[in-house]
PDB file of N, CA and C in Angstrom:
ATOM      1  N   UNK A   1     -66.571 134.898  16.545  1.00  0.00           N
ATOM      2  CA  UNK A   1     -65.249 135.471  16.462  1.00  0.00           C
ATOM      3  C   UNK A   1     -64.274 134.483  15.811  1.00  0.00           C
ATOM      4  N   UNK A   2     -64.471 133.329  15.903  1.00  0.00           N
ATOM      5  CA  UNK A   2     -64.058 132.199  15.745  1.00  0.00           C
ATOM      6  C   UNK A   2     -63.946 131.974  13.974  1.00  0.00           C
ATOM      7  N   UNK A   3     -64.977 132.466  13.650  1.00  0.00           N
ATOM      8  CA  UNK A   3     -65.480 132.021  12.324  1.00  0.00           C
ATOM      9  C   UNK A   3     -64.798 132.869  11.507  1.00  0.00           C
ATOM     10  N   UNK A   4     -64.506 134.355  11.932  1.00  0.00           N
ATOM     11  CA  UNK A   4     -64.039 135.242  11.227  1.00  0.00           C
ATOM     12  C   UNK A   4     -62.492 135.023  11.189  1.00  0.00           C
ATOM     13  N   UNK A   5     -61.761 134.383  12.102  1.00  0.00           N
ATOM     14  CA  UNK A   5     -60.305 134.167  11.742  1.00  0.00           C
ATOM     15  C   UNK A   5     -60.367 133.417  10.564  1.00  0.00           C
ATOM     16  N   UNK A   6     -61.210 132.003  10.797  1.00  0.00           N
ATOM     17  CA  UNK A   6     -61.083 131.160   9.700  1.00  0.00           C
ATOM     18  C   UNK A   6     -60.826 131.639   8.160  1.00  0.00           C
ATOM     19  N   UNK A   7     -62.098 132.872   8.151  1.00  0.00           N
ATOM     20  CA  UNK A   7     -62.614 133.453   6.956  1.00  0.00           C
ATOM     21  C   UNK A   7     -61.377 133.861   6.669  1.00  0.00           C
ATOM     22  N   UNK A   8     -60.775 135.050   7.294  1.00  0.00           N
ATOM     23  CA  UNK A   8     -59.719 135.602   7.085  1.00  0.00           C
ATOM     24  C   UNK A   8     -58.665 134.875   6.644  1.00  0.00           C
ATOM     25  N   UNK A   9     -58.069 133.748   7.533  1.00  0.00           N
ATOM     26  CA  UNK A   9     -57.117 132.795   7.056  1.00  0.00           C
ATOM     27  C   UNK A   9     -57.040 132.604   5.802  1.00  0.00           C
ATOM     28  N   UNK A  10     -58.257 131.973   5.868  1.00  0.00           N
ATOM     29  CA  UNK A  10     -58.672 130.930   4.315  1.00  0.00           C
ATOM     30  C   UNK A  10     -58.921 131.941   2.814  1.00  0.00           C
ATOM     31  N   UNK A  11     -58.925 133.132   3.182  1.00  0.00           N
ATOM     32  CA  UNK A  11     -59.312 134.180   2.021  1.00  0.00           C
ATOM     33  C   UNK A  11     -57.922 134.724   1.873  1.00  0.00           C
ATOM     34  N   UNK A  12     -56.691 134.551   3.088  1.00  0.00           N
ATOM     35  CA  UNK A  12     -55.732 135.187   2.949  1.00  0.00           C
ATOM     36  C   UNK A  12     -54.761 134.052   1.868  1.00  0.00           C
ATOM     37  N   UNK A  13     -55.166 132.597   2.568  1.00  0.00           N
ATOM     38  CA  UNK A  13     -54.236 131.526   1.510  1.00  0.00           C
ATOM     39  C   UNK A  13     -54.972 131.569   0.173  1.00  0.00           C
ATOM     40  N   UNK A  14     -55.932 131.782   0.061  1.00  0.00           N
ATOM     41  CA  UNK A  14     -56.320 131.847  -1.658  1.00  0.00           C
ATOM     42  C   UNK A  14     -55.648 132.988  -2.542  1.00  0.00           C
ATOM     43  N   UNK A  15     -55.414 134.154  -1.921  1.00  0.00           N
ATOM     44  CA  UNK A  15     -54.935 135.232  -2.538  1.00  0.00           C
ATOM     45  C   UNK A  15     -53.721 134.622  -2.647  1.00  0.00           C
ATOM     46  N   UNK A  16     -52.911 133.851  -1.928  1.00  0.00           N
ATOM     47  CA  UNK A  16     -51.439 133.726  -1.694  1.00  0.00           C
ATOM     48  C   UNK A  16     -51.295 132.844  -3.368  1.00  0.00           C
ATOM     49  N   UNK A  17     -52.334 131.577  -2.863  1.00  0.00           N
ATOM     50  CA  UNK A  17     -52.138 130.734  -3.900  1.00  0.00           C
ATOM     51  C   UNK A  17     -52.578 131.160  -5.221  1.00  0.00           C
ATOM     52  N   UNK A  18     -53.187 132.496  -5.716  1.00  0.00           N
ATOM     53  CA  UNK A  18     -53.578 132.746  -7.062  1.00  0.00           C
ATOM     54  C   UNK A  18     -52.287 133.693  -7.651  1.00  0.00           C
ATOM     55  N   UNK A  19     -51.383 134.291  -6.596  1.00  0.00           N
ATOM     56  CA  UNK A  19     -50.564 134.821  -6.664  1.00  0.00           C
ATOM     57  C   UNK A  19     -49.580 134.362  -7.397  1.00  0.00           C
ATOM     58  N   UNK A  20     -49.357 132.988  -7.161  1.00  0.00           N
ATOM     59  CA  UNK A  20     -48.269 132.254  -8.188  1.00  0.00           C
ATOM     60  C   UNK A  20     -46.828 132.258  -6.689  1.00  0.00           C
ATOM     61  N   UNK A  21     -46.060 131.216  -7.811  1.00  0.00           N
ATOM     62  CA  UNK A  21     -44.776 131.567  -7.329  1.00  0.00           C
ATOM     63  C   UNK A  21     -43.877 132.848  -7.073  1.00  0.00           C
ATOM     64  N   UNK A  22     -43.005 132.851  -5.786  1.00  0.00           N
ATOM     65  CA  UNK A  22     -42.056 134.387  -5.519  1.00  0.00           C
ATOM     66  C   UNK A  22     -41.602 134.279  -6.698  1.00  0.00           C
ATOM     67  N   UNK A  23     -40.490 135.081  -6.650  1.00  0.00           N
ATOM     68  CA  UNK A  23     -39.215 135.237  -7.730  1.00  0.00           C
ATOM     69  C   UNK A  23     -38.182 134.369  -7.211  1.00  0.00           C
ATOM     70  N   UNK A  24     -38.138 134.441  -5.431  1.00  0.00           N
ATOM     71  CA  UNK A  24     -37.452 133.417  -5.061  1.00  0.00           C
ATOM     72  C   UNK A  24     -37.560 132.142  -5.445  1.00  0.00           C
ATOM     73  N   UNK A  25     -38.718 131.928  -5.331  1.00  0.00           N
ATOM     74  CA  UNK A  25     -38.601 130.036  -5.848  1.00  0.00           C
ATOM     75  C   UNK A  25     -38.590 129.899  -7.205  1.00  0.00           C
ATOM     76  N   UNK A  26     -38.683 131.052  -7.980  1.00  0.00           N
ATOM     77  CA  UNK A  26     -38.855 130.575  -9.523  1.00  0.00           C
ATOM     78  C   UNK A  26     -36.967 130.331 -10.107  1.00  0.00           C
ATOM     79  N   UNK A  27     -37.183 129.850 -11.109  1.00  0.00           N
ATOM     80  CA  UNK A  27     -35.837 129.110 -11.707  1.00  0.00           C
ATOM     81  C   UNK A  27     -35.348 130.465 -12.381  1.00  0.00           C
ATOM     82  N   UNK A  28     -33.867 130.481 -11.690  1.00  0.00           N
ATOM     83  CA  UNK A  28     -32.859 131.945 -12.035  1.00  0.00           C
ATOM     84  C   UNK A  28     -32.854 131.871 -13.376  1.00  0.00           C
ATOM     85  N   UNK A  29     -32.797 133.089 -14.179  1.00  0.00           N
ATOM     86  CA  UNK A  29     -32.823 133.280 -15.754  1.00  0.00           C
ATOM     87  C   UNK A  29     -31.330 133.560 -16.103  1.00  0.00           C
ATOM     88  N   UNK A  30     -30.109 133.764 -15.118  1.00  0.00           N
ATOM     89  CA  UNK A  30     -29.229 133.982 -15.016  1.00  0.00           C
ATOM     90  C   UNK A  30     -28.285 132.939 -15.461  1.00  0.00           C
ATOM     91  N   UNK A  31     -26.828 133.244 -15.538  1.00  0.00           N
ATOM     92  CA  UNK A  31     -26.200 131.570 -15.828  1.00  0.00           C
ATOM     93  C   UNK A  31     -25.681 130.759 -15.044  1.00  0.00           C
ATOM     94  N   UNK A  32     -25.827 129.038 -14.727  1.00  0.00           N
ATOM     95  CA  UNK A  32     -25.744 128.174 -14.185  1.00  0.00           C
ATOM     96  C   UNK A  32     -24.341 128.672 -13.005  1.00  0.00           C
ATOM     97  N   UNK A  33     -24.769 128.773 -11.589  1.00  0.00           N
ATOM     98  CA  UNK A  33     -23.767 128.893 -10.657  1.00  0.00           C
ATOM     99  C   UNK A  33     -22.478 128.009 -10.708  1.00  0.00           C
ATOM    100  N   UNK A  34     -22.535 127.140 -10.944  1.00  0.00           N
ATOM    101  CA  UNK A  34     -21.458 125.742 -10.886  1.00  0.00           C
ATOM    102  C   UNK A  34     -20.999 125.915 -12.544  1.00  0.00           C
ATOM    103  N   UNK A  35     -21.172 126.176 -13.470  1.00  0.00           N
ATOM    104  CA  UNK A  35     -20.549 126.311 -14.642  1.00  0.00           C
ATOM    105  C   UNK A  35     -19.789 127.958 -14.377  1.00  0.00           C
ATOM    106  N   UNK A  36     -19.711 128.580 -13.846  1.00  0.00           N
ATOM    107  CA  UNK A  36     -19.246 130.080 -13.433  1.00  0.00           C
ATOM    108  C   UNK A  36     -18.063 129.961 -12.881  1.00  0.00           C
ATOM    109  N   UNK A  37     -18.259 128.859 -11.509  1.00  0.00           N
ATOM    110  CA  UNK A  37     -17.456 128.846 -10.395  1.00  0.00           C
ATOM    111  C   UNK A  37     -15.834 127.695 -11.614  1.00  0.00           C
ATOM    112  N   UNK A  38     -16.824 126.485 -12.421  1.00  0.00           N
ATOM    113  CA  UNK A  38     -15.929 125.673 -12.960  1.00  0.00           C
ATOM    114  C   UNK A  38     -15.441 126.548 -13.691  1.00  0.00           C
ATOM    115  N   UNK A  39     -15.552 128.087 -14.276  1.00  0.00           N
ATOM    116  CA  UNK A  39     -14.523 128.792 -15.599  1.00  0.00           C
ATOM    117  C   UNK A  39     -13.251 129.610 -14.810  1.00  0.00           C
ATOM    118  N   UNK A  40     -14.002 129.551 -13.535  1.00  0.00           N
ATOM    119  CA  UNK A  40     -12.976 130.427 -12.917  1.00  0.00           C
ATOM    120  C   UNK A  40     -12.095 129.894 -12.152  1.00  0.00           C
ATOM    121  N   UNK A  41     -12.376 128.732 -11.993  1.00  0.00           N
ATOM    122  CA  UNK A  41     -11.077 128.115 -11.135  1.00  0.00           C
ATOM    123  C   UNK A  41      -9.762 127.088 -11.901  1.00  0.00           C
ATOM    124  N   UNK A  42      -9.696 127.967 -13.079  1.00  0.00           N
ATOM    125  CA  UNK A  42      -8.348 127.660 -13.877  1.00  0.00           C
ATOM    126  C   UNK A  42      -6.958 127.711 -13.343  1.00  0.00           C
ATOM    127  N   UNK A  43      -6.452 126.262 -13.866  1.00  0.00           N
ATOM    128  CA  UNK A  43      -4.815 126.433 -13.420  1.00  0.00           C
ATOM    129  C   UNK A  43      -4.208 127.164 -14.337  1.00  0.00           C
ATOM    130  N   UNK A  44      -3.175 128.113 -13.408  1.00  0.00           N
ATOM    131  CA  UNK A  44      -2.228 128.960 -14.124  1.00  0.00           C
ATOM    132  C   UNK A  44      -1.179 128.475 -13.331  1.00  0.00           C
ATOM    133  N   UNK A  45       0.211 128.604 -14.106  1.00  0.00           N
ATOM    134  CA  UNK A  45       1.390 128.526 -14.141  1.00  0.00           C
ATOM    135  C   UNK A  45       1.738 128.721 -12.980  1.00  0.00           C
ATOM    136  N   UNK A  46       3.209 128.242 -11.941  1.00  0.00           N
ATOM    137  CA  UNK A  46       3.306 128.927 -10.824  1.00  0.00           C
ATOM    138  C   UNK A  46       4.446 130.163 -10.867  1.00  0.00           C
ATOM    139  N   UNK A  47       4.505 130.910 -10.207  1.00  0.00           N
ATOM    140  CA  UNK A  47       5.742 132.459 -10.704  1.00  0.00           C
ATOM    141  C   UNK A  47       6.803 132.011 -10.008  1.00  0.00           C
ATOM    142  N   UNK A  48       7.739 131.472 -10.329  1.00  0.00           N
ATOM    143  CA  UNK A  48       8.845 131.527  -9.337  1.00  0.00           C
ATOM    144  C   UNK A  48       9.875 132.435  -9.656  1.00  0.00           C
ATOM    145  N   UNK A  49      11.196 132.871  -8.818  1.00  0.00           N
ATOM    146  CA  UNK A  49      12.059 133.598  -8.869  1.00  0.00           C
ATOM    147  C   UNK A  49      13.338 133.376  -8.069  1.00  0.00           C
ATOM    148  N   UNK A  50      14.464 133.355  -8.667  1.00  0.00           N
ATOM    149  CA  UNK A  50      15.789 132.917  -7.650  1.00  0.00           C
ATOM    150  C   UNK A  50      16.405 134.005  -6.966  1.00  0.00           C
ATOM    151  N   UNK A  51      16.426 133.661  -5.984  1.00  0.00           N
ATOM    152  CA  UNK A  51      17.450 134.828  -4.982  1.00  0.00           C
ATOM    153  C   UNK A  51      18.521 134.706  -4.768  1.00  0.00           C
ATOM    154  N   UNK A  52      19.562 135.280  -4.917  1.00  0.00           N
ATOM    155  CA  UNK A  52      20.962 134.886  -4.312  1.00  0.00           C
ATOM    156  C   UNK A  52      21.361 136.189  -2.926  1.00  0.00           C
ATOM    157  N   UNK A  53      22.379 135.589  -2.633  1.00  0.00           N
ATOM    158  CA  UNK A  53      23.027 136.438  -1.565  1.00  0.00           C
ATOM    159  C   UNK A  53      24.604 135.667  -1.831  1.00  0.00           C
ATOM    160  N   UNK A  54      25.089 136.638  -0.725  1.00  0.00           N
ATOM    161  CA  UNK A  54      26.993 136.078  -0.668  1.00  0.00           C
ATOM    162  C   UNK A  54      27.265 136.127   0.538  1.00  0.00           C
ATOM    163  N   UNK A  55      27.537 134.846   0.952  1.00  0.00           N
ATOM    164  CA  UNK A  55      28.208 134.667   2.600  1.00  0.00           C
ATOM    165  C   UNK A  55      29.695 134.417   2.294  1.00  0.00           C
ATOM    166  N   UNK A  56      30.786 135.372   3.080  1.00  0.00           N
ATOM    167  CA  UNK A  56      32.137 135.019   3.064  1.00  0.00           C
ATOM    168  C   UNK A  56      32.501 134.944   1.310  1.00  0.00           C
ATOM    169  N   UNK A  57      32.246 135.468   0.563  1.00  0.00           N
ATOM    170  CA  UNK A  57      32.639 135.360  -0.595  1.00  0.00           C
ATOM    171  C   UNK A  57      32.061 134.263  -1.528  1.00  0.00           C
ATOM    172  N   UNK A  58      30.753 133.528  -1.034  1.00  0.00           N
ATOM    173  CA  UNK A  58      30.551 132.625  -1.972  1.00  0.00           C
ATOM    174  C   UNK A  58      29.088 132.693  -2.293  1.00  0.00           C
ATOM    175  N   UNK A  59      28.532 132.590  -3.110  1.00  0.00           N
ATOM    176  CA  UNK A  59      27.127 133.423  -3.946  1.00  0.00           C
ATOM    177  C   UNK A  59      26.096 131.682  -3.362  1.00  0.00           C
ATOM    178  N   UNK A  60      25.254 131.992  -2.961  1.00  0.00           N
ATOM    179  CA  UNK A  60      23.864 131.194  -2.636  1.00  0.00           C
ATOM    180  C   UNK A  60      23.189 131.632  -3.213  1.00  0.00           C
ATOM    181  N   UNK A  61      22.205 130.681  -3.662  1.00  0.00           N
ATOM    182  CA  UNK A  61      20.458 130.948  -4.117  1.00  0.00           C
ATOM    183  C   UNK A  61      20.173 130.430  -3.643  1.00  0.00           C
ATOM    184  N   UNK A  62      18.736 130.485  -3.557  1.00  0.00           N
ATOM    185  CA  UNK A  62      17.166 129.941  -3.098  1.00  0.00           C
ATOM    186  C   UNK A  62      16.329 130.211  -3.987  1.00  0.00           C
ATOM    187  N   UNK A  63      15.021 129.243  -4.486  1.00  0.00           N
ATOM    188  CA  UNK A  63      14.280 129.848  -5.083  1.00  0.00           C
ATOM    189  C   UNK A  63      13.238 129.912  -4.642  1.00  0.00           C
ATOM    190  N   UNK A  64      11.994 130.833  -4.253  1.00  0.00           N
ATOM    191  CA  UNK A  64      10.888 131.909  -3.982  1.00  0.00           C
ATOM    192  C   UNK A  64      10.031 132.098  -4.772  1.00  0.00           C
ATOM    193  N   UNK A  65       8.868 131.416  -4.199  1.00  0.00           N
ATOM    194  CA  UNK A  65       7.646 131.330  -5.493  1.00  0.00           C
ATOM    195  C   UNK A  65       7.086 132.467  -4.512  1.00  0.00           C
ATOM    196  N   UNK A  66       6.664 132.858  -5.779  1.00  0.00           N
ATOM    197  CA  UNK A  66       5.497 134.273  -5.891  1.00  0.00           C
ATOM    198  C   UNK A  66       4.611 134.259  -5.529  1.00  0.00           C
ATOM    199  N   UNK A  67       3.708 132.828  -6.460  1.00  0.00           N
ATOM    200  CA  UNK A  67       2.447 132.912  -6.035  1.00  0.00           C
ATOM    201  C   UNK A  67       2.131 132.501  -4.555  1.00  0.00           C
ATOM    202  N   UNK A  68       2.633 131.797  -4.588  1.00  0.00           N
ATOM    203  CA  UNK A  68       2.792 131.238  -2.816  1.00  0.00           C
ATOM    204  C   UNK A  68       3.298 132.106  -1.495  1.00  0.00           C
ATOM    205  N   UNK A  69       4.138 132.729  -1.836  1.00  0.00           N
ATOM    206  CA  UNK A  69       4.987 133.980  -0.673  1.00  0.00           C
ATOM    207  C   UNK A  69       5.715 132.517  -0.383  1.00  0.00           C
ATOM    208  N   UNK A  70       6.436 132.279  -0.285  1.00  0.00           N
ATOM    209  CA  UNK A  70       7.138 131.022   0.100  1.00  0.00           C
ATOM    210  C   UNK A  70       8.464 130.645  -0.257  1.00  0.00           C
ATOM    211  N   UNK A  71       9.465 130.136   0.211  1.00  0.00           N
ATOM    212  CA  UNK A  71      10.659 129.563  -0.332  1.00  0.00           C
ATOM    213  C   UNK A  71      10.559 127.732  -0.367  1.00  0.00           C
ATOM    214  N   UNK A  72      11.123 127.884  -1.911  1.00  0.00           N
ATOM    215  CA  UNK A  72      10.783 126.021  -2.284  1.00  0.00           C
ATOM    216  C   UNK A  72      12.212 125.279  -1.909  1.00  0.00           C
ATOM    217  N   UNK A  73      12.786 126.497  -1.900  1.00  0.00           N
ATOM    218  CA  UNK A  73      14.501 125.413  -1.939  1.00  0.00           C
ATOM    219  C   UNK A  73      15.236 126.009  -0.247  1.00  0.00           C
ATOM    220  N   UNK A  74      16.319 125.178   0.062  1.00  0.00           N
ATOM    221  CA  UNK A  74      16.894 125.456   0.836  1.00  0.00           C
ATOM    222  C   UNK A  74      18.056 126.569   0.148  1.00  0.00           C
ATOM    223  N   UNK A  75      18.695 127.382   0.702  1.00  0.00           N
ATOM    224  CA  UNK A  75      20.072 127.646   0.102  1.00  0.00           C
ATOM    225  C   UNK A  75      21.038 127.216  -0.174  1.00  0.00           C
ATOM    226  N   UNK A  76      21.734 126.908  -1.421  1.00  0.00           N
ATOM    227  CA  UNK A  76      22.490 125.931  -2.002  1.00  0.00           C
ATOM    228  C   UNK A  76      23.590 127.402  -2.348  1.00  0.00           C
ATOM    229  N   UNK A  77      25.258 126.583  -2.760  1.00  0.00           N
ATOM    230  CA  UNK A  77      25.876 127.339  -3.217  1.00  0.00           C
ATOM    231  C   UNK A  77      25.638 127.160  -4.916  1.00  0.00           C
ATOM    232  N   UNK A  78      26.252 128.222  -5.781  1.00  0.00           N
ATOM    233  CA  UNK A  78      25.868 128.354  -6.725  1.00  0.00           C
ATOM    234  C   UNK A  78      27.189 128.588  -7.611  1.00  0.00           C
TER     235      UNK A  78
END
């Protein structure tokens, strides 16, 4: 009983090994992951935009970047 696992085993790794490499281990035909990731992570410009308002008669801004959701300045009079 003994003998027949072996057989089996050993007839099952030969088929494996005449089989060749998966597709998994073989080298992607596709283009280089890290040259993809480096085209796409370009600097662009940042969007900013000024806001004003009027307290008591006197006009404030702030300015409010876009890309960020954020305010860069405090409110200053203007």
């Amino acid at each position: 009983m003994k003998k027949k696992y072996c057989r089996l085993l050993f007839t099952l790794l030969l088929i494996l090994a005449a089989l060749g490499p998966t597709s998994a281990l073989a080298a992607p035909d596709g283009p280089d992951l890290s040259q993809t990731q480096a085209e796409s992570n370009t600097e662009r410009a940042e969007m900013t935009q000024w806001k004003y308002k009027y307290v008591d008669g006197v006009r404030y801004k702030r300015l409010w970047s876009i890309t960020y959701s954020r305010w860069l300045t405090d409110w200053t009079p203007c």
